[in-house]
N, C-alpha and C. Protein backbone atom coordinates (compact mmCIF):
# COMPACT_ATOMS: atom_id res chain seq x y z
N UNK A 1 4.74 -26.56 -31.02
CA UNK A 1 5.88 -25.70 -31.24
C UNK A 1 5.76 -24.51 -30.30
N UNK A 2 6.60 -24.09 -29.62
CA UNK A 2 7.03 -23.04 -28.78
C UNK A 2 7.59 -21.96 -29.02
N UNK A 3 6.62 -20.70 -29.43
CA UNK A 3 7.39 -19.51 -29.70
C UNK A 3 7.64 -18.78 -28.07
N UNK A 4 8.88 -18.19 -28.29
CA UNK A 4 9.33 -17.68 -27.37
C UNK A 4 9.57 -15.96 -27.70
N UNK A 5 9.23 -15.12 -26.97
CA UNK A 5 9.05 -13.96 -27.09
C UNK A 5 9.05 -12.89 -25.72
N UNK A 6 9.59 -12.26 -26.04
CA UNK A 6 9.75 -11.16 -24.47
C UNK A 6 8.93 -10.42 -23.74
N UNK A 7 7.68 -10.35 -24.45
CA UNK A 7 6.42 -10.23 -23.67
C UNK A 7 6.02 -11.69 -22.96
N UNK A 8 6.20 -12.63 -23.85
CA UNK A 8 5.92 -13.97 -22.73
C UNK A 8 7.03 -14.20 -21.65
N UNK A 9 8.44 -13.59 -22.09
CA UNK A 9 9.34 -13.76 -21.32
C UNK A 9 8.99 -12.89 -19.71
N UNK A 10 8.77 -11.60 -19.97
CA UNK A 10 8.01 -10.69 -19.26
C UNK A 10 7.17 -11.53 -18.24
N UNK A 11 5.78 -11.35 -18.86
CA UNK A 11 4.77 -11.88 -17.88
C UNK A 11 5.07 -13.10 -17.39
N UNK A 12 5.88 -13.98 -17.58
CA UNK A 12 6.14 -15.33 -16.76
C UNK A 12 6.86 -14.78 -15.64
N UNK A 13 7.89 -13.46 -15.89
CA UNK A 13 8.45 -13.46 -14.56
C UNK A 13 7.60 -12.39 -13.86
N UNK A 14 6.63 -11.97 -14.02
CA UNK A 14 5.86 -10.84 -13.78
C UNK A 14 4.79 -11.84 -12.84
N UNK A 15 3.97 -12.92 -13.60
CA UNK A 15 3.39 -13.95 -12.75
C UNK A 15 3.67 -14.74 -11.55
N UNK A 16 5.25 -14.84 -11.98
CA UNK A 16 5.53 -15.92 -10.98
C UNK A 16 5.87 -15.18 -10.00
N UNK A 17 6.69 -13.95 -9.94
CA UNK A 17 6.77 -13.06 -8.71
C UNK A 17 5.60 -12.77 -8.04
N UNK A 18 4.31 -12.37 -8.47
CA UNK A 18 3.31 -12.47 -8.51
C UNK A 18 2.59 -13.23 -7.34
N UNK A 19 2.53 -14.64 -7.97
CA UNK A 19 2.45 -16.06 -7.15
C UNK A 19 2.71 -16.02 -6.01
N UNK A 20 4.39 -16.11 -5.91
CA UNK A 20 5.36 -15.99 -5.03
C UNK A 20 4.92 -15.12 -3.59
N UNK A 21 4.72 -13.99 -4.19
CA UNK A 21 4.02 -13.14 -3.17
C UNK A 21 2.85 -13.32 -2.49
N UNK A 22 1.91 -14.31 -3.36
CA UNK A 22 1.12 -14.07 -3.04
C UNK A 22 0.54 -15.59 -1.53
N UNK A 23 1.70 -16.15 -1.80
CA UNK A 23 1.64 -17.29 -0.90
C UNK A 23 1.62 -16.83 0.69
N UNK A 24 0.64 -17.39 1.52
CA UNK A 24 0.16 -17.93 2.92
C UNK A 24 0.24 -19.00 2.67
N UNK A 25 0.61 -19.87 4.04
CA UNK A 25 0.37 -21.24 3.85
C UNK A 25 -0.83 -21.20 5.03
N UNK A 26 -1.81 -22.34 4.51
CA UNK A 26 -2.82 -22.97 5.34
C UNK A 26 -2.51 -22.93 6.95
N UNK A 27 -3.29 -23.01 7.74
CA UNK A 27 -2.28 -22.91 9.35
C UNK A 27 -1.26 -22.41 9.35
N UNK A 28 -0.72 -21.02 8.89
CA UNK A 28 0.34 -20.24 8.79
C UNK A 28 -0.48 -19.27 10.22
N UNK A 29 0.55 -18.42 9.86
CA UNK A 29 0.36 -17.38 11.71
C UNK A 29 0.45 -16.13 10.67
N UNK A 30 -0.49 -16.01 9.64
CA UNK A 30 -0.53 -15.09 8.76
C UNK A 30 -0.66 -14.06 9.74
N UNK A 31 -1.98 -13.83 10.39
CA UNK A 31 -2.67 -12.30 11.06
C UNK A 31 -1.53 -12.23 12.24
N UNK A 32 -0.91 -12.65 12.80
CA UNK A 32 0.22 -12.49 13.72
C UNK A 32 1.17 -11.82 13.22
N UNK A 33 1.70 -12.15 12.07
CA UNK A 33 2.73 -11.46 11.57
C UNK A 33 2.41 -10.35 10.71
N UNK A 34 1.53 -9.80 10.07
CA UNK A 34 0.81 -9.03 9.77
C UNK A 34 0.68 -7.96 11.20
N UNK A 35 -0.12 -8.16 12.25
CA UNK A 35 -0.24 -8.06 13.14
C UNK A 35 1.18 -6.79 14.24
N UNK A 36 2.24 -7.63 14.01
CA UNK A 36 3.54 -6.87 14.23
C UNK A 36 4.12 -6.38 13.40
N UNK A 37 3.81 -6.45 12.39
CA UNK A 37 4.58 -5.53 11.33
C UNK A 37 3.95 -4.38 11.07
N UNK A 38 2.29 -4.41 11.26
CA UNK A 38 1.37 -2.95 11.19
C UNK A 38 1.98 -2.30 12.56
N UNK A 39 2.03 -3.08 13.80
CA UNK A 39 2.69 -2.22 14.78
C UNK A 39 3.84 -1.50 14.66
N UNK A 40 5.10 -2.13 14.39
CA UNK A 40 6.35 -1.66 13.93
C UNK A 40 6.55 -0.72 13.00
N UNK A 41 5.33 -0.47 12.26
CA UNK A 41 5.52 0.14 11.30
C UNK A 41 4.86 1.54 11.31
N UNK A 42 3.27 1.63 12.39
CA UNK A 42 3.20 2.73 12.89
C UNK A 42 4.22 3.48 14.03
N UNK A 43 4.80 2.77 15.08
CA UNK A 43 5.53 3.33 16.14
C UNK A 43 7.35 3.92 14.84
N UNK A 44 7.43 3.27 13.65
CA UNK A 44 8.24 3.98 12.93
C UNK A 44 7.69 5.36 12.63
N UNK A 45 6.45 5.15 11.95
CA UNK A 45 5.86 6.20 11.58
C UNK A 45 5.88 7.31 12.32
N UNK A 46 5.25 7.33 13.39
CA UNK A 46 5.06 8.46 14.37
C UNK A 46 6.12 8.92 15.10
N UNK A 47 7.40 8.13 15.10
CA UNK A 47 8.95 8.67 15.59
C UNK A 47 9.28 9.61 14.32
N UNK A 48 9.12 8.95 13.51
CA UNK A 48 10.10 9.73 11.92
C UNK A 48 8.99 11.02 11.54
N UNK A 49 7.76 10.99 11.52
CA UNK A 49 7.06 11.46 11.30
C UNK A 49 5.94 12.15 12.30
N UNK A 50 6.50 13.01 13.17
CA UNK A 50 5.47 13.06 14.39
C UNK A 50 3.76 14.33 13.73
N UNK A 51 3.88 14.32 12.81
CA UNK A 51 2.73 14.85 12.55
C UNK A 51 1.62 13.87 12.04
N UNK A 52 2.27 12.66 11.83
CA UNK A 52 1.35 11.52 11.52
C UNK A 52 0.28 10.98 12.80
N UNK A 53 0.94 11.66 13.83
CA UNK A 53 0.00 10.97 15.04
C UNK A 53 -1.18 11.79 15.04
N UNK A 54 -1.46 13.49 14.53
CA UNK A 54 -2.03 14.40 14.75
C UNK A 54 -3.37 13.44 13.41
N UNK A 55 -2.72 12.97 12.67
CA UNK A 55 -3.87 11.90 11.65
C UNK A 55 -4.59 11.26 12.23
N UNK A 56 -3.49 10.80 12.50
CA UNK A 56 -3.87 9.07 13.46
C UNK A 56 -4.88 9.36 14.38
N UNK A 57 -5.16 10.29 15.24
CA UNK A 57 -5.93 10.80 15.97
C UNK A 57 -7.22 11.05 15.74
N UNK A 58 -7.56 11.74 14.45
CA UNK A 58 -8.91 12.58 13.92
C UNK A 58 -9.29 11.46 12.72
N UNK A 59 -8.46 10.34 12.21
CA UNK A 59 -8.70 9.65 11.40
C UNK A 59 -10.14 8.12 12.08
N UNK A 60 -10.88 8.26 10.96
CA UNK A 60 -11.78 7.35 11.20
C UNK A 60 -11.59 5.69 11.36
N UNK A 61 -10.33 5.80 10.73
CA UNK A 61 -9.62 4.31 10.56
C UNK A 61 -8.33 4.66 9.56
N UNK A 62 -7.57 3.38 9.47
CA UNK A 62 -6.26 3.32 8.78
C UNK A 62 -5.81 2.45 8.51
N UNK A 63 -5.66 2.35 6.77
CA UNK A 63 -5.00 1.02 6.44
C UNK A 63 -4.03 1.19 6.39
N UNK A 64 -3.24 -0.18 7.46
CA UNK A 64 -1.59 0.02 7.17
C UNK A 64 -1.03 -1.14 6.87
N UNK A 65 -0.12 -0.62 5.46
CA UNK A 65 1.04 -1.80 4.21
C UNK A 65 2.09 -1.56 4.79
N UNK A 66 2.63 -2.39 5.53
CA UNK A 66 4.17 -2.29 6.20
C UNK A 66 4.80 -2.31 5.06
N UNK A 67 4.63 -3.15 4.04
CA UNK A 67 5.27 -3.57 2.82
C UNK A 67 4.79 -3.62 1.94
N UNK A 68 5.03 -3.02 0.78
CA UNK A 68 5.02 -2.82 -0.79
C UNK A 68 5.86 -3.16 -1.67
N UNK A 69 6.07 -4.07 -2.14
CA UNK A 69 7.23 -4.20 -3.15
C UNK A 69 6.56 -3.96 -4.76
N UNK A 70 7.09 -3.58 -5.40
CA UNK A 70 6.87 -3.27 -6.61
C UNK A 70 8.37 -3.62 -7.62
N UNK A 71 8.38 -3.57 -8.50
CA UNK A 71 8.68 -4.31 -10.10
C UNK A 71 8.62 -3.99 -10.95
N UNK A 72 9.32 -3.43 -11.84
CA UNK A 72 8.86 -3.36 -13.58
C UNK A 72 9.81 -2.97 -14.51
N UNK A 73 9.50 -3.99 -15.58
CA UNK A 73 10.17 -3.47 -16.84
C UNK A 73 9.37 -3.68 -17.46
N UNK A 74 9.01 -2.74 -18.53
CA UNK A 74 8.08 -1.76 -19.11
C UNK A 74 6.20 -2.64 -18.74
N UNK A 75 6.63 -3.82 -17.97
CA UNK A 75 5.07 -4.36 -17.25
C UNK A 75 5.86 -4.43 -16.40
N UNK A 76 4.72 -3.86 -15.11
CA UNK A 76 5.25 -4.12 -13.33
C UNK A 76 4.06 -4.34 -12.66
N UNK A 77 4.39 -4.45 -11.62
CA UNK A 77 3.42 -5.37 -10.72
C UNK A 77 3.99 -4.67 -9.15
N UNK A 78 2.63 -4.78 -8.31
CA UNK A 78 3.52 -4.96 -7.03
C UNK A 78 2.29 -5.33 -6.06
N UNK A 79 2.77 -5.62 -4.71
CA UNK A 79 1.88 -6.38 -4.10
C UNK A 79 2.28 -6.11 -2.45
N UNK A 80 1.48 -5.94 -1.41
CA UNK A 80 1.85 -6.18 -0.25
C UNK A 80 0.48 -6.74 0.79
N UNK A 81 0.48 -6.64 2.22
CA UNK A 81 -0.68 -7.17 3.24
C UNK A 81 -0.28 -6.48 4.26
N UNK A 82 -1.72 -5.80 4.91
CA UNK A 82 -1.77 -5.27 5.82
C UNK A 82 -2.90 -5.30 6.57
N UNK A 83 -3.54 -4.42 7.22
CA UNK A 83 -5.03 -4.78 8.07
C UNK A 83 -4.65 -2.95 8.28
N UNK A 84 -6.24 -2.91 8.38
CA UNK A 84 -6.87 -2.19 8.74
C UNK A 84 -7.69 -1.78 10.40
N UNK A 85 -7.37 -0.77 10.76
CA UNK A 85 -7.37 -0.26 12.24
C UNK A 85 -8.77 0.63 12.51
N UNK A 86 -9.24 0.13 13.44
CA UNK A 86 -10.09 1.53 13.54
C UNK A 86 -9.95 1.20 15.25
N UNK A 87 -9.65 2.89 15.62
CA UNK A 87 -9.19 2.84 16.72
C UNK A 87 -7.87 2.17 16.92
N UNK A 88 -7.86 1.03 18.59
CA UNK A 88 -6.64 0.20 19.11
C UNK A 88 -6.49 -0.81 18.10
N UNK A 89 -7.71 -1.50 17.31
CA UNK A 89 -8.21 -2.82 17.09
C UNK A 89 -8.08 -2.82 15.33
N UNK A 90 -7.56 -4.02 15.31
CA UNK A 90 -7.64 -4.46 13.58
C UNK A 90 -9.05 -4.90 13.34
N UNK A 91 -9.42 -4.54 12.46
CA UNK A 91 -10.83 -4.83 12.07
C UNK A 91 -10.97 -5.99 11.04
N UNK A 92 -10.15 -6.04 9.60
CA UNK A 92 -9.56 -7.06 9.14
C UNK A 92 -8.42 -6.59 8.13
N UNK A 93 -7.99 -7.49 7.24
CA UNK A 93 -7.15 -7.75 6.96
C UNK A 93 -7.28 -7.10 5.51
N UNK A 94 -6.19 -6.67 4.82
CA UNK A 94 -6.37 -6.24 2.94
C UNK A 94 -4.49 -6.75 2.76
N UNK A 95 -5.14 -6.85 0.99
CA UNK A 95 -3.90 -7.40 0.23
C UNK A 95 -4.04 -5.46 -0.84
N UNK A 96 -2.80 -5.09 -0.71
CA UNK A 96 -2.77 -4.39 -2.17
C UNK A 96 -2.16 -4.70 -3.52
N UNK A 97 -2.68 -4.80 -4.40
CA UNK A 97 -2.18 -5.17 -5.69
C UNK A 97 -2.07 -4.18 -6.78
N UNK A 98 -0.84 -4.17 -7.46
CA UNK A 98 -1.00 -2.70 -8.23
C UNK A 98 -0.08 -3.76 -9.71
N UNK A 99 -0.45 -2.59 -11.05
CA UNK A 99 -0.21 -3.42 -11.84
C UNK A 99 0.43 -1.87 -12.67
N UNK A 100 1.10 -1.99 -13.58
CA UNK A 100 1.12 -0.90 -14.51
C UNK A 100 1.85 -1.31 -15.79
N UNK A 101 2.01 0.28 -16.49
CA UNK A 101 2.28 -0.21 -17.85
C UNK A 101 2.92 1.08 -18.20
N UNK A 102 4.25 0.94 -19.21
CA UNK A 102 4.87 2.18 -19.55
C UNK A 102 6.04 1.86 -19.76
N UNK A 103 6.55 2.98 -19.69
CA UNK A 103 8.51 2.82 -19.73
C UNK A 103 9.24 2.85 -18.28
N UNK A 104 9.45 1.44 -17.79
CA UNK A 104 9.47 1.67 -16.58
C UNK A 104 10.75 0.08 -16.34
N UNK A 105 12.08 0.84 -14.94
CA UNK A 105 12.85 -0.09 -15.30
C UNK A 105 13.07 -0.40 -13.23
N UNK A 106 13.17 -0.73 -12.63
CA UNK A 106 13.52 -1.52 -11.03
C UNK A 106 12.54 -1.80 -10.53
N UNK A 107 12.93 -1.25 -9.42
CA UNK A 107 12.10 -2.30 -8.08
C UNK A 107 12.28 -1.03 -7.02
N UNK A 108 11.40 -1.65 -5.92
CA UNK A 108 11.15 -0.83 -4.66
C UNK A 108 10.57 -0.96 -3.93
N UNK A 109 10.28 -0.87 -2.91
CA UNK A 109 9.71 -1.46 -1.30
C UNK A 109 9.52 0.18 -0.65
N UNK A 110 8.04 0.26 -0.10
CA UNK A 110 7.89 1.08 0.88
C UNK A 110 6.95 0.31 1.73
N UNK A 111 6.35 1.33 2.32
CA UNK A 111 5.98 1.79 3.72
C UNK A 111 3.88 2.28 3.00
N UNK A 112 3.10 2.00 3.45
CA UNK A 112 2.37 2.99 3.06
C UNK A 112 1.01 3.11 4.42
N UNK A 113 0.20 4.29 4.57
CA UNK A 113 -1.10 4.36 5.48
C UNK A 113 -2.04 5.04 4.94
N UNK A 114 -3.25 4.56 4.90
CA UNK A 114 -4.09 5.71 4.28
C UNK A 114 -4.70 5.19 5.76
N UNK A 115 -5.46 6.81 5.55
CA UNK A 115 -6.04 7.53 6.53
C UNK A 115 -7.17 7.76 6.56
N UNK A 116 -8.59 7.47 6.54
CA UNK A 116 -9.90 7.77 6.00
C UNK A 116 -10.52 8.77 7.42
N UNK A 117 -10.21 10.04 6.80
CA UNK A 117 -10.69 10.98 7.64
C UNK A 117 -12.12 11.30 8.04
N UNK A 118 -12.97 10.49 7.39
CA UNK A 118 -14.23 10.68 7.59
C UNK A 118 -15.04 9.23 7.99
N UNK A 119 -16.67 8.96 8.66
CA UNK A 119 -16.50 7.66 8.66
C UNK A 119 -17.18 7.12 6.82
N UNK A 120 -17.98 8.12 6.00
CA UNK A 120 -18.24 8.04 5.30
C UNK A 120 -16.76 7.60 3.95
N UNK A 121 -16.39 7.60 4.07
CA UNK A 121 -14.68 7.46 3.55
C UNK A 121 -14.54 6.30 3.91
N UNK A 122 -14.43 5.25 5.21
CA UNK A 122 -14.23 4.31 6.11
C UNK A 122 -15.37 3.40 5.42
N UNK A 123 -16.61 3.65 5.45
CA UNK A 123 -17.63 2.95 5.46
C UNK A 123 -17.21 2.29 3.79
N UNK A 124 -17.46 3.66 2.63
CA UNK A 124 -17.11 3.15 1.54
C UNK A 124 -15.94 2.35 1.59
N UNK A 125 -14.72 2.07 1.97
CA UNK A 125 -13.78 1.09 1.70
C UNK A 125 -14.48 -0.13 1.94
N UNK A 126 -14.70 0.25 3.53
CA UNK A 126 -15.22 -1.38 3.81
C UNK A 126 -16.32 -2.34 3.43
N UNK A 127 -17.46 -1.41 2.49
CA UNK A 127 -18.55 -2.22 1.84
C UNK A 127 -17.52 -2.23 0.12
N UNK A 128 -16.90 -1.67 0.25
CA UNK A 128 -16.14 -2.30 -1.49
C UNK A 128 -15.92 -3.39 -1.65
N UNK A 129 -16.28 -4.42 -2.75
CA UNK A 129 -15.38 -5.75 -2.65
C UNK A 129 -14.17 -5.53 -3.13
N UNK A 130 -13.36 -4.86 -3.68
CA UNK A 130 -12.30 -4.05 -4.11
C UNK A 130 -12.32 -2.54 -4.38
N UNK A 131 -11.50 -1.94 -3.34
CA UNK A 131 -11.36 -0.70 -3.64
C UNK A 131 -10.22 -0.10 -4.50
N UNK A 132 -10.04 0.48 -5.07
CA UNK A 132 -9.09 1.02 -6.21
C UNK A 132 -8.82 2.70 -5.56
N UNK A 133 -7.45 3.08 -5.37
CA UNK A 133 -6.63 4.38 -5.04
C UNK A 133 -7.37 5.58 -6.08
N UNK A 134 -8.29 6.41 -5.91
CA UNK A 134 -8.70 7.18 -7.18
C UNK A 134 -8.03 8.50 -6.74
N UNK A 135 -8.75 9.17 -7.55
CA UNK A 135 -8.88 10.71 -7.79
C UNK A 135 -9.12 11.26 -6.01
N UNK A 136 -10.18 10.78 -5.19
CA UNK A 136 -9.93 11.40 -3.99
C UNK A 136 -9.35 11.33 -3.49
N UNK A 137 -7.83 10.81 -3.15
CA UNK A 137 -6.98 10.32 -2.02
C UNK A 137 -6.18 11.35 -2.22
N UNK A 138 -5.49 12.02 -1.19
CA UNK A 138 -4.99 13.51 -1.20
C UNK A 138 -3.54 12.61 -0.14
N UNK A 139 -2.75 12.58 -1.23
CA UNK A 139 -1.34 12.13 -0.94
C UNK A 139 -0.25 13.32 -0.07
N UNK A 140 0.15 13.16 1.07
CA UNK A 140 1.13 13.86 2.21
C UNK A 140 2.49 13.75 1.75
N UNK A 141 3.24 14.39 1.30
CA UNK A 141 4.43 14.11 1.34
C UNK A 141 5.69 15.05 2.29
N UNK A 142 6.69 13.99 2.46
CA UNK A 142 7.79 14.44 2.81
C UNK A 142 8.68 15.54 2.32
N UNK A 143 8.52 17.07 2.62
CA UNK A 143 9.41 17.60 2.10
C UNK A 143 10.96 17.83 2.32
N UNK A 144 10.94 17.14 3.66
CA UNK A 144 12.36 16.91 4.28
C UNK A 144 12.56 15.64 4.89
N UNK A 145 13.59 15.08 5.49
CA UNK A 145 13.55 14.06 5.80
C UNK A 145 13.37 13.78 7.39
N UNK A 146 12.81 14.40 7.72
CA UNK A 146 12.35 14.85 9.00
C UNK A 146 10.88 15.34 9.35
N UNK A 147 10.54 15.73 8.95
CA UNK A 147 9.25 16.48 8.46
C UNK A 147 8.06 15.96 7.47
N UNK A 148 7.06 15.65 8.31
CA UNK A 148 5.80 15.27 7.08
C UNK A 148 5.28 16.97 6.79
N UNK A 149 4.50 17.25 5.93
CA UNK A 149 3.93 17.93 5.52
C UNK A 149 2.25 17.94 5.36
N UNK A 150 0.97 18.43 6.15
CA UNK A 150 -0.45 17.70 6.11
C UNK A 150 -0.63 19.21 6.45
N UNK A 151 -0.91 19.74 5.45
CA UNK A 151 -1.43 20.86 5.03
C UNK A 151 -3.23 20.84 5.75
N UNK A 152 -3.96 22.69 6.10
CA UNK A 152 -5.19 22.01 6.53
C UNK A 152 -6.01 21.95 4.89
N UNK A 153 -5.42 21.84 3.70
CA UNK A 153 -6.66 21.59 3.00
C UNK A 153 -6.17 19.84 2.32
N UNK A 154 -5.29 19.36 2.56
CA UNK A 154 -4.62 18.29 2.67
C UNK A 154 -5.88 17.24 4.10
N UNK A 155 -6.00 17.80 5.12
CA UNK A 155 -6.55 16.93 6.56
C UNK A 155 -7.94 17.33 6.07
N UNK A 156 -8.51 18.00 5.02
CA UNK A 156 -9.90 17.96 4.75
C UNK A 156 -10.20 16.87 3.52
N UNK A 157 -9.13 16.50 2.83
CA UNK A 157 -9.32 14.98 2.28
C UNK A 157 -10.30 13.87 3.08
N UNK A 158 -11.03 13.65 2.48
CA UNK A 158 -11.89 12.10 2.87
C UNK A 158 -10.75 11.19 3.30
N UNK A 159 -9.51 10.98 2.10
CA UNK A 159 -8.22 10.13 2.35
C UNK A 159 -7.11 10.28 2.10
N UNK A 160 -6.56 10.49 2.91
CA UNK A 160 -4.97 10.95 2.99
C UNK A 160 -4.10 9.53 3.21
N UNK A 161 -2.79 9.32 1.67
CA UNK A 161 -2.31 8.45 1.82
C UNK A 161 -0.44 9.31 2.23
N UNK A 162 -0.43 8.53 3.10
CA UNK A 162 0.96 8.69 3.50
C UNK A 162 2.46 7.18 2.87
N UNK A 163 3.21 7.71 1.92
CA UNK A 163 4.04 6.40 1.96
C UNK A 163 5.19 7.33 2.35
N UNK A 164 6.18 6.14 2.91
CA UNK A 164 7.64 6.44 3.39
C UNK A 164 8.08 5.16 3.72
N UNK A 165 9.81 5.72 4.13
CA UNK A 165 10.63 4.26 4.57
C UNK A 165 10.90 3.56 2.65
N UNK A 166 11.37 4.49 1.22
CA UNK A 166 11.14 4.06 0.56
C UNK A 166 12.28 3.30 0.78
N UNK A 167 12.73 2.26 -0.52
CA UNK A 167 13.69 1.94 -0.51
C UNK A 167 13.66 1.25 -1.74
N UNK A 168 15.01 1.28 -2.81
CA UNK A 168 15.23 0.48 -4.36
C UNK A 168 14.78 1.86 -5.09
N UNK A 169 14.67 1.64 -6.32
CA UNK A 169 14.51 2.74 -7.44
C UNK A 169 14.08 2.52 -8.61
N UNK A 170 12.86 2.84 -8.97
CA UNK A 170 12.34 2.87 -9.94
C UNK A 170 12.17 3.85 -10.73
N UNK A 171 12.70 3.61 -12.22
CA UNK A 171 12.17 5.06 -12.78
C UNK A 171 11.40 4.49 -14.14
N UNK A 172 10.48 5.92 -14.11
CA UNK A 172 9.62 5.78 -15.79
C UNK A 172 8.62 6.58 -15.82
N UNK A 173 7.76 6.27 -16.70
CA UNK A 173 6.88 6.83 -17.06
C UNK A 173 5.66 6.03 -17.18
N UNK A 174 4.64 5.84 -15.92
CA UNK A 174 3.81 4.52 -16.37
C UNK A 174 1.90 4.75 -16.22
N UNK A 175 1.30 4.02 -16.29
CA UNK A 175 -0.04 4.18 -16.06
C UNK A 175 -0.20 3.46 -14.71
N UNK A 176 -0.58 3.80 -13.52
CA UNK A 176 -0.50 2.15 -12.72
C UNK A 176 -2.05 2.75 -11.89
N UNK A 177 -2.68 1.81 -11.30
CA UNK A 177 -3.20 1.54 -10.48
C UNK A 177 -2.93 0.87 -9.30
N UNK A 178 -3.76 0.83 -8.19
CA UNK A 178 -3.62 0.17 -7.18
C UNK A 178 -5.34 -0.82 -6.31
N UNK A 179 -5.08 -1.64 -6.29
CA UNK A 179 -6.26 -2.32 -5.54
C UNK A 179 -5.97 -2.89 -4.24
N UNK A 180 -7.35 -2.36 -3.21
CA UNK A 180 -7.35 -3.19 -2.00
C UNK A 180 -8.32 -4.45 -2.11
N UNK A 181 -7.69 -4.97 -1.57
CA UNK A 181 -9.02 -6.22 -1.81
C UNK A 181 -8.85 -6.94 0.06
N UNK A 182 -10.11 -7.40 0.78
CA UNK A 182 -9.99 -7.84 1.84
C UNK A 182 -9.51 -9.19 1.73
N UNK A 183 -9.01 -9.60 2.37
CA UNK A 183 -8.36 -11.25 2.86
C UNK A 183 -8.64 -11.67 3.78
N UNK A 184 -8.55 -13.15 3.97
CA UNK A 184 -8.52 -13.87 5.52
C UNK A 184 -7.02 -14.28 5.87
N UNK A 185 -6.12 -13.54 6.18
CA UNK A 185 -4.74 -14.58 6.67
C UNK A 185 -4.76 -15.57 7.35
């Protein structure tokens, strides 16, 4: 017998979006396309945002999520892939996965870079087998739409996350986290 219920209704579509996202295919041109979309997405960055290059510069490395999509009614989810830079060169590859919980109702797609200003900052990501967004990451925001804002006690962060390029609308009130985890595309 099959009870049906809106928390199961929920997480089935919460999973399967999930899934969905989470598909590469085998001999896919995963790191290629990955690959141009971290490009496209810094040369956005540093046009819209020209104080982001002054980061980009003194930063030890940088993970960049061309894409984030996120989800939720009152459970959300969101998920994107990017690689990580140090210097010219991708070093490898990360998936972010974020999950939350609350009163919470759309959807939304950004942009995101963290910045690991130190190499001690750098080093810890990259020996993590999953790193999780904490308490140290000292978030930049846009106070105009023209204008980043990176204050100097902001560029003395270990990690400065920059998102932009939002787009969709979510509103609520939620608990969420976020995880990097490395990949092979």
């Amino acid at each position: 017998m099959s009870s049906f219920s809106r928390r199961n209704f929920a997480f089935g579509i919460f999973a399967s979006t999930a899934l969905a996202a989470c598909s590469n295919g085998i001999g896919g041109s995963g790191a290629e396309v990955i690959d141009a979309r971290v490009e496209s997405t810094l040369n956005f960055m540093y046009e819209t945002y020209p104080g982001t290059r002054d980061l980009a510069n003194r930063a030890a490395g940088m993970l960049v999520m061309p894409l984030i999509t996120e989800a939720g009614l009152g459970l959300g989810g969101g998920f994107g892939r990017g690689a990580l830079k140090v210097g010219p060169s991708t070093v490898d590859y990360y998936s972010a996965t974020s999950g939350s919980a609350g009163l919470q109702i759309g959807a939304q797609q950004f942009s995101s870079v963290l910045f690991f200003m130190t190499q001690d900052a750098l080093l810890e990501f990259r020996q993590s087998p999953g790193w999780a967004a904490g308490a140290d990451v000292e978030y930049a925001v846009s106070d105009q739409g023209d204008g980043l804002r990176a204050e100097t006690t902001t560029s003395l962060s270990p990690v400065i996350a920059v998102n932009f390029a939002q787009t969709g609308l979510r509103l609520g009130a939620t608990l969420e986290g976020i995880k990097y985890t490395r990949i092979i595309p």
